[in-house]
PDB file of N, CA and C in Angstrom:
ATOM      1  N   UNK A   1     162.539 351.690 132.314  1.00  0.00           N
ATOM      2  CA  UNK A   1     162.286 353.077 132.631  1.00  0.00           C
ATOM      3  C   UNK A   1     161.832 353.834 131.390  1.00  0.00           C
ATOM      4  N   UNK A   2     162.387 353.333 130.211  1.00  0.00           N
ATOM      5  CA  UNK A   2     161.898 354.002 129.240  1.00  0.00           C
ATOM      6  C   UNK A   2     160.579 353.725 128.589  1.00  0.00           C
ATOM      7  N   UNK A   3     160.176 352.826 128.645  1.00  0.00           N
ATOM      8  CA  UNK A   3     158.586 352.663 129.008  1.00  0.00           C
ATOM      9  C   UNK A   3     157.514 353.661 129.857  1.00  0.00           C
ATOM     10  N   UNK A   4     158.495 354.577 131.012  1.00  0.00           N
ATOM     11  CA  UNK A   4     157.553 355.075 131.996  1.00  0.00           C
ATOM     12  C   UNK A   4     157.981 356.820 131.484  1.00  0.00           C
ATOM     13  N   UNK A   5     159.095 357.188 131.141  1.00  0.00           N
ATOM     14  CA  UNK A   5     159.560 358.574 130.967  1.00  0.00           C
ATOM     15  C   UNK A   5     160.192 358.593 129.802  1.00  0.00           C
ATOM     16  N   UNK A   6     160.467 359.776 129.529  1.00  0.00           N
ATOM     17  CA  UNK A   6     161.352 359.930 128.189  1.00  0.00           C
ATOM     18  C   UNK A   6     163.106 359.788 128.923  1.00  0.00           C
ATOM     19  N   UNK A   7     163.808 359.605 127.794  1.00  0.00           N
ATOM     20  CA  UNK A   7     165.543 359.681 128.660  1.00  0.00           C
ATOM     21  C   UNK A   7     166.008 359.483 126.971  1.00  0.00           C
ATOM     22  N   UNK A   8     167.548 360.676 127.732  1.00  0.00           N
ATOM     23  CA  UNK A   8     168.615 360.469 126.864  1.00  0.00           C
ATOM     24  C   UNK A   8     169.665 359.965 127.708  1.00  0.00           C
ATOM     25  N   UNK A   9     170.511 359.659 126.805  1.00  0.00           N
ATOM     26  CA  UNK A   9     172.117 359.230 126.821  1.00  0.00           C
ATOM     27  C   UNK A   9     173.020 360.190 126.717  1.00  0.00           C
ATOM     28  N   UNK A  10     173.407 360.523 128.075  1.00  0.00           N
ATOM     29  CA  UNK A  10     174.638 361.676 128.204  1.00  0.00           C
ATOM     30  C   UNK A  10     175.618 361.670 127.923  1.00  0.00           C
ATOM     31  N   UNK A  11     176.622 362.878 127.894  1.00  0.00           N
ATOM     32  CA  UNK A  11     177.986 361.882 128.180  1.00  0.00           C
ATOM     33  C   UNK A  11     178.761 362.357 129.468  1.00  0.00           C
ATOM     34  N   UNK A  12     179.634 361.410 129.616  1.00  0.00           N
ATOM     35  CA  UNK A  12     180.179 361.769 130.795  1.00  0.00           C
ATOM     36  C   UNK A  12     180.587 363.173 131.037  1.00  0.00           C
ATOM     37  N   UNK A  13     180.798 363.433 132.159  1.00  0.00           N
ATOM     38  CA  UNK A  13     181.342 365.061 132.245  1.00  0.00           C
ATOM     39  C   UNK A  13     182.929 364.793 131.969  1.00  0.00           C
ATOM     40  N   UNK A  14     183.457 365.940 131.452  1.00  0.00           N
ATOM     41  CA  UNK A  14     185.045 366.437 131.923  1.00  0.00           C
ATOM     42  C   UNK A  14     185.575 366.630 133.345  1.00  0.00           C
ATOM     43  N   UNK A  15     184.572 366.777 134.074  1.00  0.00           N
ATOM     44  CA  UNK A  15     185.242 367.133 135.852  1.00  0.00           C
ATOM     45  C   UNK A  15     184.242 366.631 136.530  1.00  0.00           C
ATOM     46  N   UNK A  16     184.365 364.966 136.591  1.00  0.00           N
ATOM     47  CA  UNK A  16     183.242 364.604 137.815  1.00  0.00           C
ATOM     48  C   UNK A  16     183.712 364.896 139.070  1.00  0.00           C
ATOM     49  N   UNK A  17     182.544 365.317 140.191  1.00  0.00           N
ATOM     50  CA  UNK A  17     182.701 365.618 141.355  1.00  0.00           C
ATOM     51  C   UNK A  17     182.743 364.475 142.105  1.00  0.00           C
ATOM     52  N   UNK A  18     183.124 363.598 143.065  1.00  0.00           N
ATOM     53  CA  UNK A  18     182.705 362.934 143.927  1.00  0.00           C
ATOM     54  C   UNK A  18     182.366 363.368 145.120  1.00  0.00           C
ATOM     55  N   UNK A  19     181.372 362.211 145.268  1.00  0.00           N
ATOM     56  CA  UNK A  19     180.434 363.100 146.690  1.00  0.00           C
ATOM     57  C   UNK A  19     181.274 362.578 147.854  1.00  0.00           C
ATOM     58  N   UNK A  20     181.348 363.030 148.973  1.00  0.00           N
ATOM     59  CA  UNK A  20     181.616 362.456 150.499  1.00  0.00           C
ATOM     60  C   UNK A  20     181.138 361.358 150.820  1.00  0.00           C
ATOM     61  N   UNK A  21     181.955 360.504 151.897  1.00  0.00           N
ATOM     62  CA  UNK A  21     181.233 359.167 152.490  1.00  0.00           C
ATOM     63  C   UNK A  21     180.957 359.766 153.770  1.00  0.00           C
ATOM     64  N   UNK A  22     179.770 359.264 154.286  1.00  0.00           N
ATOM     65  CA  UNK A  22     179.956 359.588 155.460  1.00  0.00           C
ATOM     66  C   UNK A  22     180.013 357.786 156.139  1.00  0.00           C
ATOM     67  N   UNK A  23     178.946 358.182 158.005  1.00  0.00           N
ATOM     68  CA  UNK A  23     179.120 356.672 158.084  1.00  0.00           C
ATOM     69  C   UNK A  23     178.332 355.993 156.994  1.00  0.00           C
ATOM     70  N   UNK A  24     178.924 354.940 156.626  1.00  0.00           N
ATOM     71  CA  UNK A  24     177.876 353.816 156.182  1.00  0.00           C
ATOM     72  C   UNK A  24     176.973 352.846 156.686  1.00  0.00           C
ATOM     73  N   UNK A  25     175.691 353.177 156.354  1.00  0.00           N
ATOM     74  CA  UNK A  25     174.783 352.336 157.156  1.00  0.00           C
ATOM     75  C   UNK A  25     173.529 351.476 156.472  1.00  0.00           C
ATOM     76  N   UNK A  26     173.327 350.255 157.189  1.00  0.00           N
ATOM     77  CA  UNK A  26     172.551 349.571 155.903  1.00  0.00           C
ATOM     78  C   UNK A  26     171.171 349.760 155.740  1.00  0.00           C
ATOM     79  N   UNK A  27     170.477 349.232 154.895  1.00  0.00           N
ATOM     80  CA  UNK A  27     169.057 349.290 154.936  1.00  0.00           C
ATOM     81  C   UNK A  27     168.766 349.035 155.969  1.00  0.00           C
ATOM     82  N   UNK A  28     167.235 349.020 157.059  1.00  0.00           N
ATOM     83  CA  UNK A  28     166.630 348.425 157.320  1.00  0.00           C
ATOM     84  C   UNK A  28     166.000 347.340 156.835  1.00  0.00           C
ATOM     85  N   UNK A  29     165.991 345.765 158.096  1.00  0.00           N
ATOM     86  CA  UNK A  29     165.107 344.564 157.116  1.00  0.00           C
ATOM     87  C   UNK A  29     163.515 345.433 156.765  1.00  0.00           C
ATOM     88  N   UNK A  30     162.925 346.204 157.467  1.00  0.00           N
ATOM     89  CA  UNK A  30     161.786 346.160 157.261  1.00  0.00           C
ATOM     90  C   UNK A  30     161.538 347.502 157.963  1.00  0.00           C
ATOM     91  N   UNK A  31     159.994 347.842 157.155  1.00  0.00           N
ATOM     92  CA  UNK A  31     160.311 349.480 156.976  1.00  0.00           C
ATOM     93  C   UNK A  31     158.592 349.796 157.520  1.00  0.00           C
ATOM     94  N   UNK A  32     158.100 350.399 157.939  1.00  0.00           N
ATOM     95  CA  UNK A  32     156.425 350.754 158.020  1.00  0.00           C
ATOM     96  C   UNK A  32     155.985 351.563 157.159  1.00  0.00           C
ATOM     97  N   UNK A  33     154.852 351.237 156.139  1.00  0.00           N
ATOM     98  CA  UNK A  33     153.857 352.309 155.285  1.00  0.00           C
ATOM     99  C   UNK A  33     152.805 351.986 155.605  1.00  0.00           C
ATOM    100  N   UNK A  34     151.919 352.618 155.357  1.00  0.00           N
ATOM    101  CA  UNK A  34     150.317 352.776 155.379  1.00  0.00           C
ATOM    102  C   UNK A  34     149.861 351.995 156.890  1.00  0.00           C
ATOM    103  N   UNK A  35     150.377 351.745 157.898  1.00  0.00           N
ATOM    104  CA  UNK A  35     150.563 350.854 158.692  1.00  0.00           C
ATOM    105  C   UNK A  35     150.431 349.795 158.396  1.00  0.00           C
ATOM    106  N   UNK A  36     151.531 349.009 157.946  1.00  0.00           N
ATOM    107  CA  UNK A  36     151.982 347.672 157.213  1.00  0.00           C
ATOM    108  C   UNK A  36     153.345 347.703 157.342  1.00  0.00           C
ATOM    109  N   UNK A  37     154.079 346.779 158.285  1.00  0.00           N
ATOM    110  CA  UNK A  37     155.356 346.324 157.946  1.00  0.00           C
ATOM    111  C   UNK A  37     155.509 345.437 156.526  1.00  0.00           C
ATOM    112  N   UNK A  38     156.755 346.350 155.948  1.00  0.00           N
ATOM    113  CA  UNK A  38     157.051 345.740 154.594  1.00  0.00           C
ATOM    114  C   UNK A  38     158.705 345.379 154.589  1.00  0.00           C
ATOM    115  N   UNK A  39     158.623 344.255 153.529  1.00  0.00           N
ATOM    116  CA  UNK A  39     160.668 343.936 153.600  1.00  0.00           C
ATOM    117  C   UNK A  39     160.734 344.779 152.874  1.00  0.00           C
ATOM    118  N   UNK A  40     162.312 345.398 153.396  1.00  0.00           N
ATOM    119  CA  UNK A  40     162.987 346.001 152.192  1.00  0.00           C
ATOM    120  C   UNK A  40     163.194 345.605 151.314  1.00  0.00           C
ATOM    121  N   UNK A  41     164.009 344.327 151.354  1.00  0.00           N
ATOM    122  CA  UNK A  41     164.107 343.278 150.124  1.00  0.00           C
ATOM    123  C   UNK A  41     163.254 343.364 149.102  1.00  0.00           C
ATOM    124  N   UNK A  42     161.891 343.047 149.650  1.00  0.00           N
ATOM    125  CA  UNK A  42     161.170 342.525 148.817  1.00  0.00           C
ATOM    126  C   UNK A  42     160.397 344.292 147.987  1.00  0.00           C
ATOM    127  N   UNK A  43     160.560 344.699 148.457  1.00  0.00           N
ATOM    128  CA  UNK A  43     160.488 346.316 147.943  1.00  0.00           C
ATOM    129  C   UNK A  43     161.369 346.410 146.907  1.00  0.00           C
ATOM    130  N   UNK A  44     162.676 346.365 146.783  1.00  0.00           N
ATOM    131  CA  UNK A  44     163.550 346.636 146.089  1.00  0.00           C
ATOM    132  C   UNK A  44     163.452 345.581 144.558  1.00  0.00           C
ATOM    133  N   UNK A  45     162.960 344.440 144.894  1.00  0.00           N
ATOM    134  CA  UNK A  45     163.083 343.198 144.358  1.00  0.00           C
ATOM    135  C   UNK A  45     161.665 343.676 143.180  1.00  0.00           C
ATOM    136  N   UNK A  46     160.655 344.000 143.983  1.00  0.00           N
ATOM    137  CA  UNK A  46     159.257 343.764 143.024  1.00  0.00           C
ATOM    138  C   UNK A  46     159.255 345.321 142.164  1.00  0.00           C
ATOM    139  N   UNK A  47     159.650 346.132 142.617  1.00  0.00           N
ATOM    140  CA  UNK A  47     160.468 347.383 142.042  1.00  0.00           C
ATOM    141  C   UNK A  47     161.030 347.464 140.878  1.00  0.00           C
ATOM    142  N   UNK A  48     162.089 345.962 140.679  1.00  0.00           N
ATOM    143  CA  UNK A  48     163.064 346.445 139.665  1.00  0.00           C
ATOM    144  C   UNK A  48     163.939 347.268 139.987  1.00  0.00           C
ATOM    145  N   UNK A  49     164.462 347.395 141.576  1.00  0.00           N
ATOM    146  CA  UNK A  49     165.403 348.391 141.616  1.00  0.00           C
ATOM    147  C   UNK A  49     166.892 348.452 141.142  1.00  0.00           C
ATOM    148  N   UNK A  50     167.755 349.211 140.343  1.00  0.00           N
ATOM    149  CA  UNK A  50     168.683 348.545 139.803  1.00  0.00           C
ATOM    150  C   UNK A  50     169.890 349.143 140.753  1.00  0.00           C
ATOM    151  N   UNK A  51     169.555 350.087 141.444  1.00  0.00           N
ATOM    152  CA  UNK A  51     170.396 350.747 142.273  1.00  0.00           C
ATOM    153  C   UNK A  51     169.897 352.104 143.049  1.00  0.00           C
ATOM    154  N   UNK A  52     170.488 351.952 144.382  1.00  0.00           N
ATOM    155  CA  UNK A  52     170.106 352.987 144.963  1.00  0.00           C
ATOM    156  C   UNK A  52     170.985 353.801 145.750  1.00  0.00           C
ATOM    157  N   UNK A  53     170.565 354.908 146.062  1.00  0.00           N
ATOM    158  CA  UNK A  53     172.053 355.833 147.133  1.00  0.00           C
ATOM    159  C   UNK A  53     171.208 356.560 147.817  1.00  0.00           C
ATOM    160  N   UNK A  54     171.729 356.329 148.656  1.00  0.00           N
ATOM    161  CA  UNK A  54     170.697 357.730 149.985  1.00  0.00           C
ATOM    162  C   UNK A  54     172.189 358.869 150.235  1.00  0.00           C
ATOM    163  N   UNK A  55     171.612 359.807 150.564  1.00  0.00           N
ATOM    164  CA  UNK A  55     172.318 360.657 150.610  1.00  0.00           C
ATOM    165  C   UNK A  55     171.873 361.424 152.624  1.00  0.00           C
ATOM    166  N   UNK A  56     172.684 361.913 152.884  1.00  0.00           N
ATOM    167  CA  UNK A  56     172.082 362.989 154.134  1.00  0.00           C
ATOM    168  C   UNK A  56     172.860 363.838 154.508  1.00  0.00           C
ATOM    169  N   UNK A  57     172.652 364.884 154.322  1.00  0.00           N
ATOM    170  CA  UNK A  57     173.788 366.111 154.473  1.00  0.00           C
ATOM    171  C   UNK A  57     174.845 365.921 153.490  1.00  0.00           C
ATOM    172  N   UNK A  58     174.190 365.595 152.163  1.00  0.00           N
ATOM    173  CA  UNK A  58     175.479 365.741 151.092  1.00  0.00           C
ATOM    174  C   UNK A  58     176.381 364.585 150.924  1.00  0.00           C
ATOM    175  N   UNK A  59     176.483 363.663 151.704  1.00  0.00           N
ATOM    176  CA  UNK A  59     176.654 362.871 152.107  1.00  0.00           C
ATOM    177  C   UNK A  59     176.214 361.103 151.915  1.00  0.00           C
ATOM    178  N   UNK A  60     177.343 360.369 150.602  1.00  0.00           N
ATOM    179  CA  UNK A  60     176.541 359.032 150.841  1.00  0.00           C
ATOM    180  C   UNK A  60     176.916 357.898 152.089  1.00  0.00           C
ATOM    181  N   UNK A  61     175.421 357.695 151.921  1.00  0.00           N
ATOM    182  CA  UNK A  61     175.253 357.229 153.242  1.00  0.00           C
ATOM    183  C   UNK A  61     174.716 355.315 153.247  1.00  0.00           C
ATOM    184  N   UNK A  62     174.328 355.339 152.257  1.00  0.00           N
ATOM    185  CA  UNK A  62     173.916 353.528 151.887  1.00  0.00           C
ATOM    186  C   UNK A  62     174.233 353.786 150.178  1.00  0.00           C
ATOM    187  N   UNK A  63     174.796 353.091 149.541  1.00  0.00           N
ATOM    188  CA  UNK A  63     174.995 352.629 147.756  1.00  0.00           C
ATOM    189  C   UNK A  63     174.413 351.077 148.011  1.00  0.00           C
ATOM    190  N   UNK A  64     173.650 350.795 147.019  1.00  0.00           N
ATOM    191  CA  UNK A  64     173.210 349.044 146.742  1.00  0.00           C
ATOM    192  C   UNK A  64     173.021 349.511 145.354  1.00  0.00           C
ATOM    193  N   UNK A  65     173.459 348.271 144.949  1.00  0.00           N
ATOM    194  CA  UNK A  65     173.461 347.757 143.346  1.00  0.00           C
ATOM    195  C   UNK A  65     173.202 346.262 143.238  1.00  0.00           C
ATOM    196  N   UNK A  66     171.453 346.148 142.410  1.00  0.00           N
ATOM    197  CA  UNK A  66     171.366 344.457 142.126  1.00  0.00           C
ATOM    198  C   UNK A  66     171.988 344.195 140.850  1.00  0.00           C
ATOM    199  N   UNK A  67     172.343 342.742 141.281  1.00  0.00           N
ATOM    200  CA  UNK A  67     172.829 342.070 139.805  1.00  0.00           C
ATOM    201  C   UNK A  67     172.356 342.490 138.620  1.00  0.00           C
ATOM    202  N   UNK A  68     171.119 341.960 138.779  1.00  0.00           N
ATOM    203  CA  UNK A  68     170.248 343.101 137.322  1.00  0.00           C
ATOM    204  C   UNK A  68     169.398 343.671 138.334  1.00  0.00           C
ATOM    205  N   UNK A  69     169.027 344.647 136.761  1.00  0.00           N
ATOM    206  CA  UNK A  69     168.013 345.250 137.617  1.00  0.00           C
ATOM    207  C   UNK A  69     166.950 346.092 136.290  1.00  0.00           C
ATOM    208  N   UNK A  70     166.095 346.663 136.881  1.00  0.00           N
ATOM    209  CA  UNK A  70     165.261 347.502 135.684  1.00  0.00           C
ATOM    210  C   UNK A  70     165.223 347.259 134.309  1.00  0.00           C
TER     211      UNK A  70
END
């Protein structure tokens, strides 16, 4: 990532908030863009994704974390 943007190193807060769970629900295997079914997997995979959280109404709603990642 630091290749693509600038970034610092924070530090933790004194009063982290935690967010709400709501239901938990998983990815979809496969998702439509440009009209093209694509894997999620393989989205996440060619990405470099190192982790992700969806949120909806404040609310997490999917957390994934790869082994490595980015």
């Amino acid at each position: 990532m630091a290749e693509l943007l600038p970034s610092r190193t924070m530090a933790a807060s004194s009063r982290p908030s935690a967010l709400p769970v709501g239901q938990l629900e998983a990815l979809p295997p496969a998702f439509r863009f440009d009209g093209t079914e694509r894997s999620t997997e393989t989205l996440l995979t060619e990405t470099d994704t190192a982790a992700l959280l969806v949120l909806v109404d404040g609310q997490i709603r999917h957390e994934h974390y790869a082994s490595t990642g980015g």
